[in-house]
C-alpha atoms as a PDB file:
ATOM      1  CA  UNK A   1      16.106  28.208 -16.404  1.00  0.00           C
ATOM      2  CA  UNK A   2      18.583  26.230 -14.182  1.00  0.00           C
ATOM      3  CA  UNK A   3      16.885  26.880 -10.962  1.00  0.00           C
ATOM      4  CA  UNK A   4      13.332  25.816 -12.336  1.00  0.00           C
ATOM      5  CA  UNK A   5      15.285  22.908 -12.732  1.00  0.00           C
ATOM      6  CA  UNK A   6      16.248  22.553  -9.506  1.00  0.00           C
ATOM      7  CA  UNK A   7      13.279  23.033  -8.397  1.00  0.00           C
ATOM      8  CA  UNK A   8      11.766  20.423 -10.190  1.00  0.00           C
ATOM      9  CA  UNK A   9      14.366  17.788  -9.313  1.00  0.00           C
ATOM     10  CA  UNK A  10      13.613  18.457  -5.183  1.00  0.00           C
ATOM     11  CA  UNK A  11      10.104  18.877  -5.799  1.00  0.00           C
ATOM     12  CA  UNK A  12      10.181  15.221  -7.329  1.00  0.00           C
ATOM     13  CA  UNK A  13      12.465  14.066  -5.139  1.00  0.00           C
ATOM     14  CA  UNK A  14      10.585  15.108  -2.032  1.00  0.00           C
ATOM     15  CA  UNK A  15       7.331  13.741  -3.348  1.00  0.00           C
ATOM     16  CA  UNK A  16       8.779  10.416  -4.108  1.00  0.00           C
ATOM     17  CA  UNK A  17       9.785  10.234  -0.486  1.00  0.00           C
ATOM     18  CA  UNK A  18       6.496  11.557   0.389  1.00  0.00           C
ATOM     19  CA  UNK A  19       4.614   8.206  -1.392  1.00  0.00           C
ATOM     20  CA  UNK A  20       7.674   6.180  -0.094  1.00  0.00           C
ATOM     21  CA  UNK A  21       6.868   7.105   3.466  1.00  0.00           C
ATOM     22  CA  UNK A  22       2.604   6.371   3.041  1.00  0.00           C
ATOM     23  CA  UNK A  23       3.673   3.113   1.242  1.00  0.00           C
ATOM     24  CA  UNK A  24       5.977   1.996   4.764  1.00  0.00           C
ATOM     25  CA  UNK A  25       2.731   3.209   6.695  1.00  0.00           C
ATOM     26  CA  UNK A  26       0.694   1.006   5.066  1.00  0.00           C
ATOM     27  CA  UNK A  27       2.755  -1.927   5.437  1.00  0.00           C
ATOM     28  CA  UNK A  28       3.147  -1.602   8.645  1.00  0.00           C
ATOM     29  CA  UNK A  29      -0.310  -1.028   9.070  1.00  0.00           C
ATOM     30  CA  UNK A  30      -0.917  -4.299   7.563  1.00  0.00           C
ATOM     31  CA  UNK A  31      -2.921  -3.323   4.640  1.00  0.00           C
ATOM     32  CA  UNK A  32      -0.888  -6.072   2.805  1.00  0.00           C
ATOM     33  CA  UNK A  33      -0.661  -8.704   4.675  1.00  0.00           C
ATOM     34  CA  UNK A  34      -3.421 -11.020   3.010  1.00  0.00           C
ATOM     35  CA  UNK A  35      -4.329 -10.668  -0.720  1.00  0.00           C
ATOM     36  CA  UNK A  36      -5.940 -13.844  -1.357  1.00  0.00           C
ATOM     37  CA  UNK A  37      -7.855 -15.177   1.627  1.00  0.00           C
ATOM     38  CA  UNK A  38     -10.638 -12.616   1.254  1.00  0.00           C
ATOM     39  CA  UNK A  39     -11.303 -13.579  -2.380  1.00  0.00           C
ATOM     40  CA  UNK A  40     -11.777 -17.067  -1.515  1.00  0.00           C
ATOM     41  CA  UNK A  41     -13.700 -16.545   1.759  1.00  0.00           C
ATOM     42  CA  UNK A  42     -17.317 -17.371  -0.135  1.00  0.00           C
ATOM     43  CA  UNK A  43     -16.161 -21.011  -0.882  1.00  0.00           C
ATOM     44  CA  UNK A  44     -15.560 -21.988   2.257  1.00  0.00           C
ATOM     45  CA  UNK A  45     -18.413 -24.482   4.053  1.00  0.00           C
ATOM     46  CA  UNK A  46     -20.086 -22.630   6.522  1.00  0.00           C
ATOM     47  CA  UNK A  47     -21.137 -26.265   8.041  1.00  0.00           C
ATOM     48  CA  UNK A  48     -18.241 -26.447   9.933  1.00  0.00           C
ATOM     49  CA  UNK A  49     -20.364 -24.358  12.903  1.00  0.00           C
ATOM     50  CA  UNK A  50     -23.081 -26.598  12.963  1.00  0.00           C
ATOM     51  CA  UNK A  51     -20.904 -30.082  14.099  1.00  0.00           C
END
């Protein structure tokens, strides 16, 4: 019983680095970089081209 929970323990400790690591990707990546811009994009005055 004690290694199964062992096993456990690295298994969750090697996926929690695992989603650690993809969440640094996509920061870098800049995947979070702008939340609220695109949201608000459809107000904006598209007359601004024709001046």
């Amino acid at each position: 019983m004690d290694n199964s929970i062992y096993a456990l323990i690295v298994l969750s400790l090697c996926l929690g680095a695992g989603c650690w690591l993809v969440f640094l990707w996509a920061v870098r990546k800049g995947e979070f970089d702008d939340m609220e811009r695109p949201k608000h994009r459809m107000l904006d005055d598209d007359d601004e081209e024709g001046r």
